[in-house]
PDB file of N, CA and C in Angstrom:
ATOM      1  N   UNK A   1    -116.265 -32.460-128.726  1.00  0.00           N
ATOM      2  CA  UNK A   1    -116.393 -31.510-127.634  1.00  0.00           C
ATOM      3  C   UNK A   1    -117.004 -32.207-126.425  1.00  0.00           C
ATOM      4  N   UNK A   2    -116.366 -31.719-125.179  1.00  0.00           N
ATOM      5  CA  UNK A   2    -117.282 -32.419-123.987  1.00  0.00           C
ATOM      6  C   UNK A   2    -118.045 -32.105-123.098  1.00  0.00           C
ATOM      7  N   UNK A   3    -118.709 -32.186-122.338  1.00  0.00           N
ATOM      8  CA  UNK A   3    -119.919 -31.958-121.793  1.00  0.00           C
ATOM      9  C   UNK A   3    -120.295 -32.684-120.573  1.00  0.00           C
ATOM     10  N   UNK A   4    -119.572 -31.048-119.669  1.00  0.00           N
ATOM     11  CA  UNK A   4    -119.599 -32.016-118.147  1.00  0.00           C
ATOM     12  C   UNK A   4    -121.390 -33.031-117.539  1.00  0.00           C
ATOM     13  N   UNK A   5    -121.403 -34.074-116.885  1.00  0.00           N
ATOM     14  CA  UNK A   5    -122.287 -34.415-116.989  1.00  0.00           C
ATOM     15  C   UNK A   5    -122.806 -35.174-115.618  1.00  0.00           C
ATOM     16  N   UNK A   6    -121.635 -35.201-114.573  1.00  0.00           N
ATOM     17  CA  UNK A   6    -121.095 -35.350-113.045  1.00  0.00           C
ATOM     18  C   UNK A   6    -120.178 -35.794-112.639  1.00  0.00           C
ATOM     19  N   UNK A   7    -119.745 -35.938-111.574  1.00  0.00           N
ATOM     20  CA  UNK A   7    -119.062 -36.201-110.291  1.00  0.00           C
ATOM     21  C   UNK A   7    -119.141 -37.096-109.701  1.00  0.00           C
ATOM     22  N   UNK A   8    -117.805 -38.374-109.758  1.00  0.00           N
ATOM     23  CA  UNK A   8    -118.127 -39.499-109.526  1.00  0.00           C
ATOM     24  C   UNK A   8    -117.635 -39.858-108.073  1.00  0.00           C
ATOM     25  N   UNK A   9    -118.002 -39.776-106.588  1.00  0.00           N
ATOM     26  CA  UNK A   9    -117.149 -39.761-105.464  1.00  0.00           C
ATOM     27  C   UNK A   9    -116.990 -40.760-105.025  1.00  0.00           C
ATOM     28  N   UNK A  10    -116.049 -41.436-104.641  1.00  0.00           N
ATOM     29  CA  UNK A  10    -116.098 -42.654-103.966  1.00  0.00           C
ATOM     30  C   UNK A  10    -116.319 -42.992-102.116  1.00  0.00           C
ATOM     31  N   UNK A  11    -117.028 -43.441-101.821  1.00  0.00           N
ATOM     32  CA  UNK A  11    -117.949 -44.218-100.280  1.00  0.00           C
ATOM     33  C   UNK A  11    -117.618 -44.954 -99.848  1.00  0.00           C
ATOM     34  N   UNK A  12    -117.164 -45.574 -98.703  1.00  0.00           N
ATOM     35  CA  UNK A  12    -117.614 -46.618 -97.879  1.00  0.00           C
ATOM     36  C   UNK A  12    -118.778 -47.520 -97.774  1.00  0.00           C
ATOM     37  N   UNK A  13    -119.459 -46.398 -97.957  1.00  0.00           N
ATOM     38  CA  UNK A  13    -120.907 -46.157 -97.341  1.00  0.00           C
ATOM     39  C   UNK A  13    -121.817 -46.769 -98.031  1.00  0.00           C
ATOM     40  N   UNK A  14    -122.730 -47.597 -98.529  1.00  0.00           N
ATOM     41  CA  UNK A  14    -124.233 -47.395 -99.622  1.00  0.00           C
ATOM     42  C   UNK A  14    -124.718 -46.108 -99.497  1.00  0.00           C
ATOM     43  N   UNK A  15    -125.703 -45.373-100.422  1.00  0.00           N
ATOM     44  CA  UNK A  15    -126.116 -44.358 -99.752  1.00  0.00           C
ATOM     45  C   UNK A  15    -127.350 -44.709-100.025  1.00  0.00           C
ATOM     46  N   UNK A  16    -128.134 -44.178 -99.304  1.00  0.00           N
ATOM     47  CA  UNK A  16    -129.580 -44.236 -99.658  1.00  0.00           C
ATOM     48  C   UNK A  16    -130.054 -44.689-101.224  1.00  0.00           C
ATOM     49  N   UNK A  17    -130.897 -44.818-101.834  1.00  0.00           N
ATOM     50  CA  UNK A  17    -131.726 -45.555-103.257  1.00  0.00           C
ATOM     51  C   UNK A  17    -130.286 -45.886-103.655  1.00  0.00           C
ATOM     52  N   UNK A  18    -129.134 -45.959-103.673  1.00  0.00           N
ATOM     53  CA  UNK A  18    -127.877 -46.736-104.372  1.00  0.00           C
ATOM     54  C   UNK A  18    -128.972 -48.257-105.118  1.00  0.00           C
ATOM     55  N   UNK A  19    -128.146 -48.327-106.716  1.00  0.00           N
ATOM     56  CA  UNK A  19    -128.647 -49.336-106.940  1.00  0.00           C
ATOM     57  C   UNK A  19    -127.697 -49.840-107.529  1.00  0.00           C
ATOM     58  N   UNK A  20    -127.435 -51.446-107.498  1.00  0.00           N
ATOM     59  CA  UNK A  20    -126.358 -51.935-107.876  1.00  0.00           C
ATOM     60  C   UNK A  20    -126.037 -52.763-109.300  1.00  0.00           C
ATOM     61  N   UNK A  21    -124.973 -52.107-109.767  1.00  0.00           N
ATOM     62  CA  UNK A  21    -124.501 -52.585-110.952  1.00  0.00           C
ATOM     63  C   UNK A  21    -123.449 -53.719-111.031  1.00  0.00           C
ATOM     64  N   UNK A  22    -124.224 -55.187-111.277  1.00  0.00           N
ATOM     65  CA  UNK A  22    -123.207 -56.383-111.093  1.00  0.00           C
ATOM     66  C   UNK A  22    -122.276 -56.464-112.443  1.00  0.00           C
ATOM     67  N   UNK A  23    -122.277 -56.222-113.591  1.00  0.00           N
ATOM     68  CA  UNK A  23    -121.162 -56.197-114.429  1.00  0.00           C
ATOM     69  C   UNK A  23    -119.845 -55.163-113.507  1.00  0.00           C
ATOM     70  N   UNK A  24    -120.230 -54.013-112.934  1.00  0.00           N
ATOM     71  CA  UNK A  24    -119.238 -53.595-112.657  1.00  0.00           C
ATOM     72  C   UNK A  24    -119.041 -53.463-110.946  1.00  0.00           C
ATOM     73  N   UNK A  25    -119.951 -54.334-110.392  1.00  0.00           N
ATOM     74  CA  UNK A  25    -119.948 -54.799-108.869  1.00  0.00           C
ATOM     75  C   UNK A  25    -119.565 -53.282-107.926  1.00  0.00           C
ATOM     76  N   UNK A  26    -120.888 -52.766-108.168  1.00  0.00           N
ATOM     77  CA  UNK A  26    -120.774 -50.942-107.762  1.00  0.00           C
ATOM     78  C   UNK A  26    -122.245 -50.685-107.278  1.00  0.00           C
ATOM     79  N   UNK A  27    -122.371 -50.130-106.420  1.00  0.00           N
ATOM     80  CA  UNK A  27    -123.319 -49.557-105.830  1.00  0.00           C
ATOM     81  C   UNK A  27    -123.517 -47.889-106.424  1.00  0.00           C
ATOM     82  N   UNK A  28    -124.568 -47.528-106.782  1.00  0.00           N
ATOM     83  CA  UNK A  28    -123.903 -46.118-107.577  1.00  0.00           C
ATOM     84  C   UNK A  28    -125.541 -45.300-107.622  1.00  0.00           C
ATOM     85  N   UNK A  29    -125.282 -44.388-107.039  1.00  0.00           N
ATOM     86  CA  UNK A  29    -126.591 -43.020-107.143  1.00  0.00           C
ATOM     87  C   UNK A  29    -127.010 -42.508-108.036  1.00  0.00           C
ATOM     88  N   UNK A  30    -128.112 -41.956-108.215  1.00  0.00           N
ATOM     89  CA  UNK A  30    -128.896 -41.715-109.242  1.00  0.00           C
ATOM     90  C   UNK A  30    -128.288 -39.969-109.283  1.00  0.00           C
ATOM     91  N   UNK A  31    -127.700 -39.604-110.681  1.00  0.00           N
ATOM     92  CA  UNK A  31    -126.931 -38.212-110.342  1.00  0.00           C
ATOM     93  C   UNK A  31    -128.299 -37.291-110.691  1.00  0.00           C
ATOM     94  N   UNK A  32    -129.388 -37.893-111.088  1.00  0.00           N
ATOM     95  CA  UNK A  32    -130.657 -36.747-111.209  1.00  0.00           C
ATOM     96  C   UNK A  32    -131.049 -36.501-110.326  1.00  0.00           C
ATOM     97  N   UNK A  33    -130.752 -36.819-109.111  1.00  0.00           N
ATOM     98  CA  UNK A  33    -131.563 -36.680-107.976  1.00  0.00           C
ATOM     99  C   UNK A  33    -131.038 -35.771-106.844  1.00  0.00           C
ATOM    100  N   UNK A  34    -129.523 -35.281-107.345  1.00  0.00           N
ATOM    101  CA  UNK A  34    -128.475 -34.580-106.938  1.00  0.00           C
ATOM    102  C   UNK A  34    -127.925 -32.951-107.707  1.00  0.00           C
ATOM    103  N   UNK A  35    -128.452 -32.216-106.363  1.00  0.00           N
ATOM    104  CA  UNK A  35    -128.556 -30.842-107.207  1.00  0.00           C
ATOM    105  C   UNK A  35    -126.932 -30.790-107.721  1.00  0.00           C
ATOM    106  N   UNK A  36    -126.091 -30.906-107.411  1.00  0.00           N
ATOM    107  CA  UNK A  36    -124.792 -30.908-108.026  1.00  0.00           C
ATOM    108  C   UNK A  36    -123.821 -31.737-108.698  1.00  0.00           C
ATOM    109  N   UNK A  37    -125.011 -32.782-108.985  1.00  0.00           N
ATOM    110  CA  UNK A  37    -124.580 -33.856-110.170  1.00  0.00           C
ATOM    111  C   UNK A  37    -123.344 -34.484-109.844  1.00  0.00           C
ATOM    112  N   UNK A  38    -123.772 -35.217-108.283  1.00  0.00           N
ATOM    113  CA  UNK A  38    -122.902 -36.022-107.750  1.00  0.00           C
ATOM    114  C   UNK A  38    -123.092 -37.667-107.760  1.00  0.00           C
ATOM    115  N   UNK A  39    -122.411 -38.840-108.266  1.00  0.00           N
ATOM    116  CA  UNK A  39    -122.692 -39.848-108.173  1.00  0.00           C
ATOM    117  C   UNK A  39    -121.931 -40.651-107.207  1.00  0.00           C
ATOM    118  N   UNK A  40    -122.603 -40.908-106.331  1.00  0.00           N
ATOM    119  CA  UNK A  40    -121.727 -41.763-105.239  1.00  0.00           C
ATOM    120  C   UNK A  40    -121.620 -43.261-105.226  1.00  0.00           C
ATOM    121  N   UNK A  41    -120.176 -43.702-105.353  1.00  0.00           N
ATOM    122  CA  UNK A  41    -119.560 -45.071-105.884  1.00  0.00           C
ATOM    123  C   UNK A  41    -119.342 -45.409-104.699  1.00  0.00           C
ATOM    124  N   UNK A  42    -120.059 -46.633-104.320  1.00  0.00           N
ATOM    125  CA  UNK A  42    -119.302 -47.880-103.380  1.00  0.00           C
ATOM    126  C   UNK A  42    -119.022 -48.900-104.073  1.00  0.00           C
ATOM    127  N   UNK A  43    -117.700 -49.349-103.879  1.00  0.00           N
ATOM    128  CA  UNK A  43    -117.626 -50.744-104.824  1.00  0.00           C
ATOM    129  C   UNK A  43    -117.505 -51.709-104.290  1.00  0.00           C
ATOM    130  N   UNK A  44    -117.502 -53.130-104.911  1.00  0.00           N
ATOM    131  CA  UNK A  44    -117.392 -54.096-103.562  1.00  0.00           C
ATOM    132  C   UNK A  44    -116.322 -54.972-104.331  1.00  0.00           C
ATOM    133  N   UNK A  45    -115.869 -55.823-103.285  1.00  0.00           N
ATOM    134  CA  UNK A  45    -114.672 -57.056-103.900  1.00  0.00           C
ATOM    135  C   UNK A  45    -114.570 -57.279-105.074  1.00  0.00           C
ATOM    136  N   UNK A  46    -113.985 -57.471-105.881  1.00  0.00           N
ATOM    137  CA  UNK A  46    -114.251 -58.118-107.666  1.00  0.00           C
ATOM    138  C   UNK A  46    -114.725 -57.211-108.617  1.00  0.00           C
ATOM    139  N   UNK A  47    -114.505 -56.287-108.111  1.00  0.00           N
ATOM    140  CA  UNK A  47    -115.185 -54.723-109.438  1.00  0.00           C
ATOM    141  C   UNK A  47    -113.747 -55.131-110.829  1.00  0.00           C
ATOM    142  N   UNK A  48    -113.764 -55.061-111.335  1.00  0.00           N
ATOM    143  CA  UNK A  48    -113.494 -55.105-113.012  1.00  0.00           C
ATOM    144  C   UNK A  48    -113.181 -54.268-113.447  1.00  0.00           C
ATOM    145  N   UNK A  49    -113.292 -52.667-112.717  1.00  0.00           N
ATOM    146  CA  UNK A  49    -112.879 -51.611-112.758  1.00  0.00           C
ATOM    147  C   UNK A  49    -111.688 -51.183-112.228  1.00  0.00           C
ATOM    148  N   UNK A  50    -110.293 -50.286-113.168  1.00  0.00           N
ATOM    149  CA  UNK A  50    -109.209 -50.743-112.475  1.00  0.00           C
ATOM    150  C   UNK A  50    -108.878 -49.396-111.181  1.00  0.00           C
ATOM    151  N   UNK A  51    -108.001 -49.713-110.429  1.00  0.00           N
ATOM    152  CA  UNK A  51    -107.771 -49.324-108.815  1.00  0.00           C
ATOM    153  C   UNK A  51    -108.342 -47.941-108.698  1.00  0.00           C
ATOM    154  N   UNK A  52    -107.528 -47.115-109.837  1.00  0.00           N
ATOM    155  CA  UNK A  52    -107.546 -46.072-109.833  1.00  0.00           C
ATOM    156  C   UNK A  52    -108.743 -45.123-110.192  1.00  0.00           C
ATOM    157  N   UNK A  53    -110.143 -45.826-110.992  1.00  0.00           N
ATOM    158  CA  UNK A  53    -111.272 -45.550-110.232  1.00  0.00           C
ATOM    159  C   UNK A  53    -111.910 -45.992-109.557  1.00  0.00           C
ATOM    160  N   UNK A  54    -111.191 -47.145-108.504  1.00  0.00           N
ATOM    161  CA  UNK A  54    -112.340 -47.528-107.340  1.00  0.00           C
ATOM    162  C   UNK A  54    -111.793 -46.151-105.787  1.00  0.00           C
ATOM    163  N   UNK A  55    -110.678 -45.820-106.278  1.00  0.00           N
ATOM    164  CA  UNK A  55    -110.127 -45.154-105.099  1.00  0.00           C
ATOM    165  C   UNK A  55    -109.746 -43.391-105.160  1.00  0.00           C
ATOM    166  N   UNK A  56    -110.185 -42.694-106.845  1.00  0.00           N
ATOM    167  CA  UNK A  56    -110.414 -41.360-106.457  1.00  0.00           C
ATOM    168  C   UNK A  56    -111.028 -40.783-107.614  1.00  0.00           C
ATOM    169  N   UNK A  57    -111.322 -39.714-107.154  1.00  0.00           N
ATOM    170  CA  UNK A  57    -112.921 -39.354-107.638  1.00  0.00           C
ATOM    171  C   UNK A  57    -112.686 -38.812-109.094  1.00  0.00           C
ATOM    172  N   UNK A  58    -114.016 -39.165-110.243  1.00  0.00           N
ATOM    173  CA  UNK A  58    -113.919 -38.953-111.171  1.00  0.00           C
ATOM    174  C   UNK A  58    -115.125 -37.786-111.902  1.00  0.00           C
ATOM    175  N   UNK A  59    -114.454 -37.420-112.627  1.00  0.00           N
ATOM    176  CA  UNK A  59    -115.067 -36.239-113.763  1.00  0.00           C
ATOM    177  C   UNK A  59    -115.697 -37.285-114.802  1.00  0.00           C
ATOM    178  N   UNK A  60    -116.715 -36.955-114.962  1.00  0.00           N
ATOM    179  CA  UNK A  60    -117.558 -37.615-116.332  1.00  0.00           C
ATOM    180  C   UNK A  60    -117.993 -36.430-117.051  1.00  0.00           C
ATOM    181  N   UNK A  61    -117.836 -36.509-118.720  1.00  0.00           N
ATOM    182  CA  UNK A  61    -118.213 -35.905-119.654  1.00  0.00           C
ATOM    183  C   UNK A  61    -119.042 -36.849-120.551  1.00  0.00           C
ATOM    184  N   UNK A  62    -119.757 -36.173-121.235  1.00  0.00           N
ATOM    185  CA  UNK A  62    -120.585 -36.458-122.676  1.00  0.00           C
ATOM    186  C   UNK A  62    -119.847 -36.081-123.927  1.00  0.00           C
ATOM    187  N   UNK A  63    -119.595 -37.019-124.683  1.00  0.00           N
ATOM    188  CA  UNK A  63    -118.907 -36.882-126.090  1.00  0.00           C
ATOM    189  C   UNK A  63    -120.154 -37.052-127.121  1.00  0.00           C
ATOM    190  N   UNK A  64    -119.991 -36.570-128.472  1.00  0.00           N
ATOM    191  CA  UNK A  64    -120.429 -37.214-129.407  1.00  0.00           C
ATOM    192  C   UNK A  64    -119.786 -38.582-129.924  1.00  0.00           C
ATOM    193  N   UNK A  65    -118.467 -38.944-129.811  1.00  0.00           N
ATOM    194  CA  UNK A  65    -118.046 -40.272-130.334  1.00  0.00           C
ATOM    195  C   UNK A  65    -116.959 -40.243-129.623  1.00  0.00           C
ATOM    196  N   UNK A  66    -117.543 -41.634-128.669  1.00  0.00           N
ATOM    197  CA  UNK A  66    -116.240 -42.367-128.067  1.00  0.00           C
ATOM    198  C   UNK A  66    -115.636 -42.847-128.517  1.00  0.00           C
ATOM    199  N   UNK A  67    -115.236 -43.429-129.479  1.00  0.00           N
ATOM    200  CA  UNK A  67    -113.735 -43.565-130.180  1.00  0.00           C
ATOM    201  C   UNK A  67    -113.126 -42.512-130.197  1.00  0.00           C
ATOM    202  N   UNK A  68    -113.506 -41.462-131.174  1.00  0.00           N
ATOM    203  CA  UNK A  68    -113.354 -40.419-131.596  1.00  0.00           C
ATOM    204  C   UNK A  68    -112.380 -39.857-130.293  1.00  0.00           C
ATOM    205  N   UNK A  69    -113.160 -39.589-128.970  1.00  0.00           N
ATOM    206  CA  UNK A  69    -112.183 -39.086-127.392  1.00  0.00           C
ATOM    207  C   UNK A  69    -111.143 -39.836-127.326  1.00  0.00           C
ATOM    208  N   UNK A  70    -111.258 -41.187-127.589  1.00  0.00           N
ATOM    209  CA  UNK A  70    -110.252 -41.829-127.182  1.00  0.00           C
ATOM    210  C   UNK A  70    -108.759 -41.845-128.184  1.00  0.00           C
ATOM    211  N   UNK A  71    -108.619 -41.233-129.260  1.00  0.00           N
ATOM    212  CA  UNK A  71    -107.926 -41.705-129.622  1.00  0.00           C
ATOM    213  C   UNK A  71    -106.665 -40.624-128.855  1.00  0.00           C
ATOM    214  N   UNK A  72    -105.607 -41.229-129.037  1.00  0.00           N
ATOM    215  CA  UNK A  72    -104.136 -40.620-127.885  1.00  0.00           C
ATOM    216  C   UNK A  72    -104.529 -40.740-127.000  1.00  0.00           C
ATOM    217  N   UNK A  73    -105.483 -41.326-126.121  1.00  0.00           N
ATOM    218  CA  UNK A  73    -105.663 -40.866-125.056  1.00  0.00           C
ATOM    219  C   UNK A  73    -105.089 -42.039-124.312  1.00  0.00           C
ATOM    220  N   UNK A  74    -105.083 -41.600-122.311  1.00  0.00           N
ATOM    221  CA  UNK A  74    -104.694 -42.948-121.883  1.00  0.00           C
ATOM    222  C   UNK A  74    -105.492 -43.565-121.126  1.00  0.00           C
ATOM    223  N   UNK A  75    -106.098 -44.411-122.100  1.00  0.00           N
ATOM    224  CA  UNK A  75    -107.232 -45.162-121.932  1.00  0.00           C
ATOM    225  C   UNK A  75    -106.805 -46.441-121.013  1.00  0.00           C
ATOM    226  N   UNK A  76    -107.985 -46.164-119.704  1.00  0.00           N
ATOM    227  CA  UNK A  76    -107.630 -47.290-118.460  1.00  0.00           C
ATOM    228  C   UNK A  76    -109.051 -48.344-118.160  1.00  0.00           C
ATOM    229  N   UNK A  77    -109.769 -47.746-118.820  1.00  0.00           N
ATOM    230  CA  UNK A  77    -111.076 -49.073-119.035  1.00  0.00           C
ATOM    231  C   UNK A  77    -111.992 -48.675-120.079  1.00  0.00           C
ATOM    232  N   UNK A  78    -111.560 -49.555-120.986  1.00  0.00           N
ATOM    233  CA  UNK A  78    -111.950 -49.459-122.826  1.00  0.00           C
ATOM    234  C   UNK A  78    -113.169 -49.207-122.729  1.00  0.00           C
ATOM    235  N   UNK A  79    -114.229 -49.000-123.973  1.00  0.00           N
ATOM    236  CA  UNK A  79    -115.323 -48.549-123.977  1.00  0.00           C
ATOM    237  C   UNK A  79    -116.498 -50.219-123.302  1.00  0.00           C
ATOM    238  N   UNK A  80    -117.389 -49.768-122.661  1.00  0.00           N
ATOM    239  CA  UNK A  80    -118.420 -50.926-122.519  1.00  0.00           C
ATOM    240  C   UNK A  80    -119.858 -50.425-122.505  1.00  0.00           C
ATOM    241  N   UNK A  81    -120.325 -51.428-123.707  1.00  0.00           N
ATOM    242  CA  UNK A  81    -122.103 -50.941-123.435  1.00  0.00           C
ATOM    243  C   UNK A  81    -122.435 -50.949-122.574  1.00  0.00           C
ATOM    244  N   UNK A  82    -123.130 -50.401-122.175  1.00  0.00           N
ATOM    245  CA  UNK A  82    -124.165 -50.303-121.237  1.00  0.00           C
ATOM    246  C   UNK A  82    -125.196 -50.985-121.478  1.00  0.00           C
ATOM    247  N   UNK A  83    -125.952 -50.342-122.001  1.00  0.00           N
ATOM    248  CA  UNK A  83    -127.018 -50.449-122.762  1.00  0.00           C
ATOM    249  C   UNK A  83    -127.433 -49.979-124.237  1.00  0.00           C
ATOM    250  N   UNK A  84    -128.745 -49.869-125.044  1.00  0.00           N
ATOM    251  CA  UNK A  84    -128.526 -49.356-125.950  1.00  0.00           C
ATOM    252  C   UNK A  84    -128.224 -47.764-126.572  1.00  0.00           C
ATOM    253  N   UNK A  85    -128.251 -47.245-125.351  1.00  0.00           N
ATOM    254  CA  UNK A  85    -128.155 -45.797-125.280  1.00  0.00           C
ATOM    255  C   UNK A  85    -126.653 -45.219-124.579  1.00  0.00           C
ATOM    256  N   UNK A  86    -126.517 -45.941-123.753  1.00  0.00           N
ATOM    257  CA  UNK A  86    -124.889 -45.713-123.235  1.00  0.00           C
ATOM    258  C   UNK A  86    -123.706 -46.832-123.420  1.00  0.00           C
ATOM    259  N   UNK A  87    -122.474 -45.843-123.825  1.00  0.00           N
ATOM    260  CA  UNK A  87    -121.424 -46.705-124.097  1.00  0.00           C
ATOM    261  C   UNK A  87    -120.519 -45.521-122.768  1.00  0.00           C
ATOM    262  N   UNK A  88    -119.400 -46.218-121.962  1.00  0.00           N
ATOM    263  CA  UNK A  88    -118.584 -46.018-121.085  1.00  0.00           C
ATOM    264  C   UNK A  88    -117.525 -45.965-121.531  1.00  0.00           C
ATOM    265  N   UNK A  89    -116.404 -45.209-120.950  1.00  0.00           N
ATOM    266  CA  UNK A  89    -114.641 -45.640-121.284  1.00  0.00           C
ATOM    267  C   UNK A  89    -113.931 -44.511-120.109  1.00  0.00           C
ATOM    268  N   UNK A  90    -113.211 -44.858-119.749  1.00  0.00           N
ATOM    269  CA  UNK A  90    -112.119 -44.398-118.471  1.00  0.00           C
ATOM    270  C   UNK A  90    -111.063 -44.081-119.351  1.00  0.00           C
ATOM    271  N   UNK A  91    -110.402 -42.412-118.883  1.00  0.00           N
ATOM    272  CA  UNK A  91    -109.439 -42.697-119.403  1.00  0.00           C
ATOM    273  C   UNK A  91    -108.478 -41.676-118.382  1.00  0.00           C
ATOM    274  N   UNK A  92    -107.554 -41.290-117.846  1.00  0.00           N
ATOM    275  CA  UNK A  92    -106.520 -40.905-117.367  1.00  0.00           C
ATOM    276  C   UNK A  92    -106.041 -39.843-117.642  1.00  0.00           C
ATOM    277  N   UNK A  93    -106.656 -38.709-116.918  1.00  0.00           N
ATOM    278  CA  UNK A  93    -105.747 -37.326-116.987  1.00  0.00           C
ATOM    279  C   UNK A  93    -105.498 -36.594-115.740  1.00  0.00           C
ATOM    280  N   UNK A  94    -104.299 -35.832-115.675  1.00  0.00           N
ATOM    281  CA  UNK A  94    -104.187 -35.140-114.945  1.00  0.00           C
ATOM    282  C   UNK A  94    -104.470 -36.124-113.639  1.00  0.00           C
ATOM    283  N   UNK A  95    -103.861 -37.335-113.481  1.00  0.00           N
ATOM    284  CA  UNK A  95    -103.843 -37.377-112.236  1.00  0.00           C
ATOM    285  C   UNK A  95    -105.022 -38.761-111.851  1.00  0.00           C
ATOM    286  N   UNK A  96    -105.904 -38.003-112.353  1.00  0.00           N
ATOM    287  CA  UNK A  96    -107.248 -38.671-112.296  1.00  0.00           C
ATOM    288  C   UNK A  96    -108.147 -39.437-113.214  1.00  0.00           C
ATOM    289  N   UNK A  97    -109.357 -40.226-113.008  1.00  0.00           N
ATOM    290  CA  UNK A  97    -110.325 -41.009-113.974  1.00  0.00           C
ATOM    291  C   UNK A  97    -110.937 -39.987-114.621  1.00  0.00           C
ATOM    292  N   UNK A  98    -111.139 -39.695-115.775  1.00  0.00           N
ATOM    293  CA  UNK A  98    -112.507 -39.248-116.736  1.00  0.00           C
ATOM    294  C   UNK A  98    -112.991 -39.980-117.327  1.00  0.00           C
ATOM    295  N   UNK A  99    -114.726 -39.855-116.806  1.00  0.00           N
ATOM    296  CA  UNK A  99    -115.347 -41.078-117.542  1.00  0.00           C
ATOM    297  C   UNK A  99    -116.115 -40.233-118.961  1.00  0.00           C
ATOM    298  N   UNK A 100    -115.375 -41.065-120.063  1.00  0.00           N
ATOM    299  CA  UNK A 100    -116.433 -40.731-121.288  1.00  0.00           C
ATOM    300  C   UNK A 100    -117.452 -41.409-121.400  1.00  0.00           C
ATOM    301  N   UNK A 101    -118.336 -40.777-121.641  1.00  0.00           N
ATOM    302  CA  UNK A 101    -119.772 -40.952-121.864  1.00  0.00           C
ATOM    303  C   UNK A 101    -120.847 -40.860-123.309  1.00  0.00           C
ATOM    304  N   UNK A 102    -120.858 -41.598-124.200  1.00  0.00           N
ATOM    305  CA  UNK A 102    -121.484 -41.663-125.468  1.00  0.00           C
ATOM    306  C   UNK A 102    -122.878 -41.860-124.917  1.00  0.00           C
ATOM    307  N   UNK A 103    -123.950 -40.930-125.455  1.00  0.00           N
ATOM    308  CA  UNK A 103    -125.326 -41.205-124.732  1.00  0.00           C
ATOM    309  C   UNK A 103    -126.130 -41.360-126.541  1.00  0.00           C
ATOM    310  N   UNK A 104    -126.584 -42.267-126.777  1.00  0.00           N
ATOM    311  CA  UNK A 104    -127.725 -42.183-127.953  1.00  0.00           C
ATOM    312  C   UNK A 104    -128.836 -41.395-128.111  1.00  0.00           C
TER     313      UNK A 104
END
């Protein structure tokens, strides 16, 4: 089951406290700090992330098991740790990026 968790928009811009993530060469907002659980993406040259979420905006959910979401699905950037608490994966619906989200 999933579990909306924010709103990923894409910028030009830095925005204010943006802090940057060099595995995925992104400038990206803190969505706690945003009454409507918006995260704002600037990306820069060489992101690793493919086109179609550097250029429109994505839905993120919370799963219990990312495999588990992924399977049929059309998965456009496989799962990646994060850390020990978050695992990531992109996958393609309707048009658009949904980012799954495995949180420990």
């Amino acid at each position: 089951m999933r579990t909306f968790h924010h709103v990923g928009i894409i910028t030009n811009e830095k925005k204010e406290g943006a802090m940057y993530n060099e595995v995925l060469s992104v400038w990206l907002t803190d969505i706690s700090k945003s009454p409507n659980k918006i995260e704002w993406l600037k990306f820069e040259e060489g992101s690793i992330l493919p086109e179609l979420i550097q250029k429109e905006t994505h839905l993120a959910y919370t799963v219990p098991s990312i495999e588990g979401e992924l399977k049929g699905k059309n998965v456009i950037f496989p799962p990646l740790v994060c850390d020990e608490h978050l695992t990531i994966a992109f996958i393609e619906e309707e048009g658009i990026p949904i980012e799954i989200m495995e949180i420990k």
